[in-house]
N, C-alpha and C. Protein backbone atom coordinates (compact mmCIF):
# COMPACT_ATOMS: atom_id res chain seq x y z
N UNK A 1 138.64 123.87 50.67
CA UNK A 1 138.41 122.67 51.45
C UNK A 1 136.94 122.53 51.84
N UNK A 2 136.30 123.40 52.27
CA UNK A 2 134.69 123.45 52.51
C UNK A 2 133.98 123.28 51.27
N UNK A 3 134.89 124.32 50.16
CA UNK A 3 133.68 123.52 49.16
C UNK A 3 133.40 122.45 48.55
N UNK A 4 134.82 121.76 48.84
CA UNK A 4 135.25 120.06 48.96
C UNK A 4 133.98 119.52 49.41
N UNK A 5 134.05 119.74 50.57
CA UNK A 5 133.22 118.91 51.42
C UNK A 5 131.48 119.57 51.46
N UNK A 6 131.21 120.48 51.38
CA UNK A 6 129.95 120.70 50.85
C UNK A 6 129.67 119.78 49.40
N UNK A 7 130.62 119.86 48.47
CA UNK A 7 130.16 118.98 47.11
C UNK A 7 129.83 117.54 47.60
N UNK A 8 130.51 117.24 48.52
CA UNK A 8 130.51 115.31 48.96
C UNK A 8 128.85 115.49 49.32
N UNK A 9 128.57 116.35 49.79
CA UNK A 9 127.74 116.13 50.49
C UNK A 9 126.65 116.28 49.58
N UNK A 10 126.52 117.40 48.87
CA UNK A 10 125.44 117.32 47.63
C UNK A 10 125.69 116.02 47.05
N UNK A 11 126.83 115.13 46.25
CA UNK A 11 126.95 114.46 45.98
C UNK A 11 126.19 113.41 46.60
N UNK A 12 126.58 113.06 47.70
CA UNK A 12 125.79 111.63 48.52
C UNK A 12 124.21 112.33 48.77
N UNK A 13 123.84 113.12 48.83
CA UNK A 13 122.09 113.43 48.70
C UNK A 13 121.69 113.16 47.40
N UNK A 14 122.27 113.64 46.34
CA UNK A 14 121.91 113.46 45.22
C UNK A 14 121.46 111.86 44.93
N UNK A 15 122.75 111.08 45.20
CA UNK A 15 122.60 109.60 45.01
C UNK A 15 121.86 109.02 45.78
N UNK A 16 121.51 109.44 47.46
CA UNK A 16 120.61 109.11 48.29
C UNK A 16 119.54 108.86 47.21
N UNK A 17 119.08 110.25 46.31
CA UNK A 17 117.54 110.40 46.41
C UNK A 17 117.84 110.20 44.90
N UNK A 18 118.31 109.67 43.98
CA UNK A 18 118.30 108.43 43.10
C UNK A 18 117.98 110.16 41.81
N UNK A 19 119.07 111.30 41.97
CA UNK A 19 118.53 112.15 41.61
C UNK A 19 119.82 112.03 39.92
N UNK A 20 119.70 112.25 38.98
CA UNK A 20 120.90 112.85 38.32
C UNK A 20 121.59 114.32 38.30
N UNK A 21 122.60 114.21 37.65
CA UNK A 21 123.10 115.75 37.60
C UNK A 21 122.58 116.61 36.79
N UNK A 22 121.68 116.30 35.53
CA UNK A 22 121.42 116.81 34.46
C UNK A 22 119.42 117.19 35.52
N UNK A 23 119.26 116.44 36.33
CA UNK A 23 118.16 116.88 36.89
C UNK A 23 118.48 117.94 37.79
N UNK A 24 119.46 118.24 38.61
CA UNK A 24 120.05 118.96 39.40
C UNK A 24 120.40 120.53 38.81
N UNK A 25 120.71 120.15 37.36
CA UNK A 25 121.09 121.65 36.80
C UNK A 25 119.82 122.04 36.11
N UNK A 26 118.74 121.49 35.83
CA UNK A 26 117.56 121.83 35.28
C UNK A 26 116.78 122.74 36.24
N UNK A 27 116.64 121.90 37.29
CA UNK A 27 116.43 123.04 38.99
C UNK A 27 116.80 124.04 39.11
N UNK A 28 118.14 124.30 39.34
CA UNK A 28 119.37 125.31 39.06
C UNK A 28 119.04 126.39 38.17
N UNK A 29 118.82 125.60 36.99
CA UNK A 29 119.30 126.69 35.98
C UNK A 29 120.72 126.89 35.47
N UNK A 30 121.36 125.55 35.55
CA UNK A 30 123.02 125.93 35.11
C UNK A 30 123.27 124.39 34.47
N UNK A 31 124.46 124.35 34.01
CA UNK A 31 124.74 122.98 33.56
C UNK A 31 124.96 122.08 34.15
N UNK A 32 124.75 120.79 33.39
CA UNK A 32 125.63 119.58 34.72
C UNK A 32 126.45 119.67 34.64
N UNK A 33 127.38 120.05 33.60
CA UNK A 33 128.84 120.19 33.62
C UNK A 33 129.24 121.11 35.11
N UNK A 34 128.36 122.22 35.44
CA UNK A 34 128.21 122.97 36.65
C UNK A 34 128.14 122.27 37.93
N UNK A 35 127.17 121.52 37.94
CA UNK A 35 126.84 120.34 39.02
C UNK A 35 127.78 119.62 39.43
N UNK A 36 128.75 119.17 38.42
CA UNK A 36 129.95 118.50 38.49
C UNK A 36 131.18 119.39 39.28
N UNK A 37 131.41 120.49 38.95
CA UNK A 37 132.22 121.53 39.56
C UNK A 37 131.76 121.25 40.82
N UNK A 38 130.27 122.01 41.20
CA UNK A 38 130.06 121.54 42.51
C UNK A 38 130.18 120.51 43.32
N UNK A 39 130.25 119.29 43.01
CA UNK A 39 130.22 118.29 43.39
C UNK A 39 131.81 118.07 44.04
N UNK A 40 132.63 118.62 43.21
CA UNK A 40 134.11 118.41 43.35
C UNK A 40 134.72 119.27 44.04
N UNK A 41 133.55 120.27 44.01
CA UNK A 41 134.50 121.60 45.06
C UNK A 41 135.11 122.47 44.41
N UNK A 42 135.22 122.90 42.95
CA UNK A 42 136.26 123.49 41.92
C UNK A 42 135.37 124.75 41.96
N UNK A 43 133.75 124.79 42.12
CA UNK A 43 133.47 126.08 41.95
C UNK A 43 132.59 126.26 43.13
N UNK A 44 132.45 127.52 43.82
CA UNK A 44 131.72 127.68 44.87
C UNK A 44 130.07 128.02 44.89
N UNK A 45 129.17 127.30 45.86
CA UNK A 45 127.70 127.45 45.55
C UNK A 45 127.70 129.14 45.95
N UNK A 46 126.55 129.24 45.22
CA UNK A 46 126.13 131.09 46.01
C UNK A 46 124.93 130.67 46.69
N UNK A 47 124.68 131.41 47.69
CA UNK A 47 123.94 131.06 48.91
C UNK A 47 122.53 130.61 48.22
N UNK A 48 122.16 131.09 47.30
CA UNK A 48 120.79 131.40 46.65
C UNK A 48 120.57 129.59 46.15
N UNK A 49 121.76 129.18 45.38
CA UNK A 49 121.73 128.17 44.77
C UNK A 49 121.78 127.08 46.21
N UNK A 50 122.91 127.24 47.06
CA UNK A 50 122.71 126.55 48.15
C UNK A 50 121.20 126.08 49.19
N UNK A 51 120.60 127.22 48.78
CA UNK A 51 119.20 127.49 49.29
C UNK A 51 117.72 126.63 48.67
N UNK A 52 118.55 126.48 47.39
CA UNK A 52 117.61 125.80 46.58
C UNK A 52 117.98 124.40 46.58
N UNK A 53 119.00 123.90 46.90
CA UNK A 53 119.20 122.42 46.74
C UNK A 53 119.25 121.88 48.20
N UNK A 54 118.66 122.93 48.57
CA UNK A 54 118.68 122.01 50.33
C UNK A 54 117.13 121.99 50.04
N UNK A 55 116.59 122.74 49.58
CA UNK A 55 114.89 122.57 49.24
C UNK A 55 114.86 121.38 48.32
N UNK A 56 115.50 120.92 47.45
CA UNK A 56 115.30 119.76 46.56
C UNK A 56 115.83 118.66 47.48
N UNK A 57 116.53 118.84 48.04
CA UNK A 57 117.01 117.56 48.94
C UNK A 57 115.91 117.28 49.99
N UNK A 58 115.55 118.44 50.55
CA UNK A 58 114.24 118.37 51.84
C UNK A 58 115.09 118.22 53.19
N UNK A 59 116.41 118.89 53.32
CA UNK A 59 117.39 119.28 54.30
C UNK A 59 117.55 120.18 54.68
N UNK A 60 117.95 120.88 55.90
CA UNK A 60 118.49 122.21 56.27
C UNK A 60 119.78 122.30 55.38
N UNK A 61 120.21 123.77 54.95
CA UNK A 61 121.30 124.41 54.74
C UNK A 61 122.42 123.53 55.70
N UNK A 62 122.34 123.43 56.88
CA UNK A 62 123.17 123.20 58.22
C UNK A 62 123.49 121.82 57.75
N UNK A 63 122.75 121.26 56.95
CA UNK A 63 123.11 119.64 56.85
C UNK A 63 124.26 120.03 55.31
N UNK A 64 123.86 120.66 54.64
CA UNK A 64 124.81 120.83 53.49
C UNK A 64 126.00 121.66 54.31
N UNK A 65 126.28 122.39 54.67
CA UNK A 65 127.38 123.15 55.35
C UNK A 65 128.12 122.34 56.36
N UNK A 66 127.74 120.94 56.83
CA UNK A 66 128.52 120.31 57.58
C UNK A 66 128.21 120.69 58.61
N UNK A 67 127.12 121.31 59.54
CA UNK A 67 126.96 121.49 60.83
C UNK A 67 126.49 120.29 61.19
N UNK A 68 126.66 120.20 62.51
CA UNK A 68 125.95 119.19 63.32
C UNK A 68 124.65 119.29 63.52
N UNK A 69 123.87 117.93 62.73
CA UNK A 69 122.67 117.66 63.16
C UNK A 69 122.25 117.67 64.53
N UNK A 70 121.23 117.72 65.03
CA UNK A 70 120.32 117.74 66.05
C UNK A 70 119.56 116.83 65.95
N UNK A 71 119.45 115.71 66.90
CA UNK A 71 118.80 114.34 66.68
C UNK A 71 118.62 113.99 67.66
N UNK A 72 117.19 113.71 67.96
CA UNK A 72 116.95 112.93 69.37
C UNK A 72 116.13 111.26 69.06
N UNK A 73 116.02 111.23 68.14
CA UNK A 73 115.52 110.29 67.71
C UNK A 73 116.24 108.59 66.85
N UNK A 74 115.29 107.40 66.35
CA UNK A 74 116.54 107.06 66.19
C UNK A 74 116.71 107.32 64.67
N UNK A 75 116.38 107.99 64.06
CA UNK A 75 116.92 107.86 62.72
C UNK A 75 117.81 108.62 62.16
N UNK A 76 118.18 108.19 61.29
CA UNK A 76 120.17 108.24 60.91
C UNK A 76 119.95 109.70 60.85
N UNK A 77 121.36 110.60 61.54
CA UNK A 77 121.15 111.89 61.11
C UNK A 77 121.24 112.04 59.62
N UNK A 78 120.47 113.02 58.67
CA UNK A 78 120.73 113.73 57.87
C UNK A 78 122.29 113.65 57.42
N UNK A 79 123.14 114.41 58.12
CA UNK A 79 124.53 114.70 57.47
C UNK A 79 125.41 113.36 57.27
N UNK A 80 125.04 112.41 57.92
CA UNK A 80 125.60 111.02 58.57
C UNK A 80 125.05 110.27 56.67
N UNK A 81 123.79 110.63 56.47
CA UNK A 81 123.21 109.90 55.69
C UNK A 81 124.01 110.54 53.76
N UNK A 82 124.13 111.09 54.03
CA UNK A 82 124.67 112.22 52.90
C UNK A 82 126.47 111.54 52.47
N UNK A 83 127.03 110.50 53.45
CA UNK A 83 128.43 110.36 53.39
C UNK A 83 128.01 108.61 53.42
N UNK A 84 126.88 108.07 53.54
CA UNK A 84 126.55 106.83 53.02
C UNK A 84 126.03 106.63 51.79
N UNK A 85 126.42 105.26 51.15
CA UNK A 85 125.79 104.42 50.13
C UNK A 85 124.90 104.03 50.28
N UNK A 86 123.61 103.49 49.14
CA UNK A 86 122.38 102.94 49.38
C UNK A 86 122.26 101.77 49.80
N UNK A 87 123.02 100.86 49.96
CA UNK A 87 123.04 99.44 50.49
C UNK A 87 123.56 99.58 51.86
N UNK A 88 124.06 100.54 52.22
CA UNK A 88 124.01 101.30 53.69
C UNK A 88 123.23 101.62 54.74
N UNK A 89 122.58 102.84 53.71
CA UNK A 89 121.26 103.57 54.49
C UNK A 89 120.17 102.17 54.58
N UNK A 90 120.32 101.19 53.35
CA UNK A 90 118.92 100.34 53.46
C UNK A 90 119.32 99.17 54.82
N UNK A 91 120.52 99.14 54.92
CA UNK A 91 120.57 97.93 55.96
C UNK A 91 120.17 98.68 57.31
N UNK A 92 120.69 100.61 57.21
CA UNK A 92 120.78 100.48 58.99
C UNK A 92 119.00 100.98 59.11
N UNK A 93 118.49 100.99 58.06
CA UNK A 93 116.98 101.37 57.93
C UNK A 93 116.36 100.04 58.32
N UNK A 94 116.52 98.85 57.63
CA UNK A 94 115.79 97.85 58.21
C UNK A 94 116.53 97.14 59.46
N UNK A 95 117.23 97.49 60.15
CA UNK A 95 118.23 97.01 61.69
C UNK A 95 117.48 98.26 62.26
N UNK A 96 116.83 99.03 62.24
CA UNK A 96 116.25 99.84 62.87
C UNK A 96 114.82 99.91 63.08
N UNK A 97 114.49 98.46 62.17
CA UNK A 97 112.84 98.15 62.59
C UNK A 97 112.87 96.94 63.37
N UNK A 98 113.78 96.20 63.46
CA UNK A 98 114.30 95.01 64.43
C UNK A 98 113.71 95.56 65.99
N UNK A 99 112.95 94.47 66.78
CA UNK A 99 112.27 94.77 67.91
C UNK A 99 112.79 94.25 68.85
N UNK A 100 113.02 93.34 68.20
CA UNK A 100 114.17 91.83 69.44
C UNK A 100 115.87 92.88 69.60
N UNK A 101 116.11 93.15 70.45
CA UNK A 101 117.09 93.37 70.95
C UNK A 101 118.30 92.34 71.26
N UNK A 102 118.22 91.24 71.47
CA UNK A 102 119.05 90.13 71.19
C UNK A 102 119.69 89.64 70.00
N UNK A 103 118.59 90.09 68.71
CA UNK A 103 119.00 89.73 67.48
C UNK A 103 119.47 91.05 67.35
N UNK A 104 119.10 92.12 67.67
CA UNK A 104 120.10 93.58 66.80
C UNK A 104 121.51 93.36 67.12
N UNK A 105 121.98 92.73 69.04
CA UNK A 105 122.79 92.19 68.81
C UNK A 105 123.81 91.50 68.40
N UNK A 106 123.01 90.43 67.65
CA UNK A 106 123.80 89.40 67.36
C UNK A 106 124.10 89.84 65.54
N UNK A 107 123.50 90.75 65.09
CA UNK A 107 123.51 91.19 63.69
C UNK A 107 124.80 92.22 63.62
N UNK A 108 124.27 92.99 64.85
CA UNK A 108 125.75 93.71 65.13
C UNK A 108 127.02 93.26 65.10
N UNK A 109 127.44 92.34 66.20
CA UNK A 109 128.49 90.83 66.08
C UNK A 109 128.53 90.46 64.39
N UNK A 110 127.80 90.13 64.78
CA UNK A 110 128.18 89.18 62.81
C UNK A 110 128.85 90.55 61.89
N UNK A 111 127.83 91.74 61.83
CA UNK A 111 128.50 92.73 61.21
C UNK A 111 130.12 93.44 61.20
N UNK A 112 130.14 93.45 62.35
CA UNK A 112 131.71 93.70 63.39
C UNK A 112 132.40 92.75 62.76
N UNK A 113 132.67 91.22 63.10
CA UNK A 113 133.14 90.52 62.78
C UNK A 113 133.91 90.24 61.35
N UNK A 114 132.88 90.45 60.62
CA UNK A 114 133.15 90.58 59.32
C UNK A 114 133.87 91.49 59.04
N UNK A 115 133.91 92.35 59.04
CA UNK A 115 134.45 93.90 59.22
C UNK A 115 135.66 93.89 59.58
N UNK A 116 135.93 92.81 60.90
CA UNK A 116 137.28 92.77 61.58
C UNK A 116 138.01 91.77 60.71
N UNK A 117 137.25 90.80 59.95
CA UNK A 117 138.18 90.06 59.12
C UNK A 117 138.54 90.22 58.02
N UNK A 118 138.80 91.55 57.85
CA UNK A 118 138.74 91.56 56.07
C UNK A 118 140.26 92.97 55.81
């Protein structure tokens, strides 16, 4: 089940950072067919390899392992960002340069809304 969810998570970094699998196992040193295992959870990372794709990602280990980020700031945690799509991360990236507080509002509403009608 963890390595389930460790793969999601390589998975959504990978696609975050517009990476392939065949680039992922070149890093590595293993196949994409390998990458794919990982991704799905069928085979388990060894710490070493884990170590290295949190360095290609530019994440803590803690963000691949599912710990809770540490965030005082406003930008999206790390682990939060790893379980989003790119038309995701890009909307709450530009709703996060919004200055007017009335309109983040009202973008919010409209967003909700939509959301609630579907």
């Amino acid at each position: 089940m963890i390595d389930t969810a460790i793969g999601a998570r390589i998975r959504g970094l990978r696609l975050h950072n517009g990476l392939t699998q065949q680039f992922l196992a070149d890093e590595l040193d293993v196949s994409f067919q390998q990458i794919q295992k990982y991704e799905r959870g069928v085979n388990q990372l060894s710490p070493t390899r884990l170590l290295r794709l949190a360095a290609i990602f530019g994440v803590s280990t803690s963000v691949l392992l599912g710990e809770k980020p540490r965030t005082s700031s406003n930008r999206l945690p790390e682990l939060l960002i790893a379980d989003l799509d790119k038309p995701a991360i890009k909307m709450f990236e530009a709703y996060q340069k919004l200055k007017d507080r009335r309109l983040r509002k009202q973008i919010s509403a409209l967003v909700q809304g939509i959301a609630a009608s579907q």
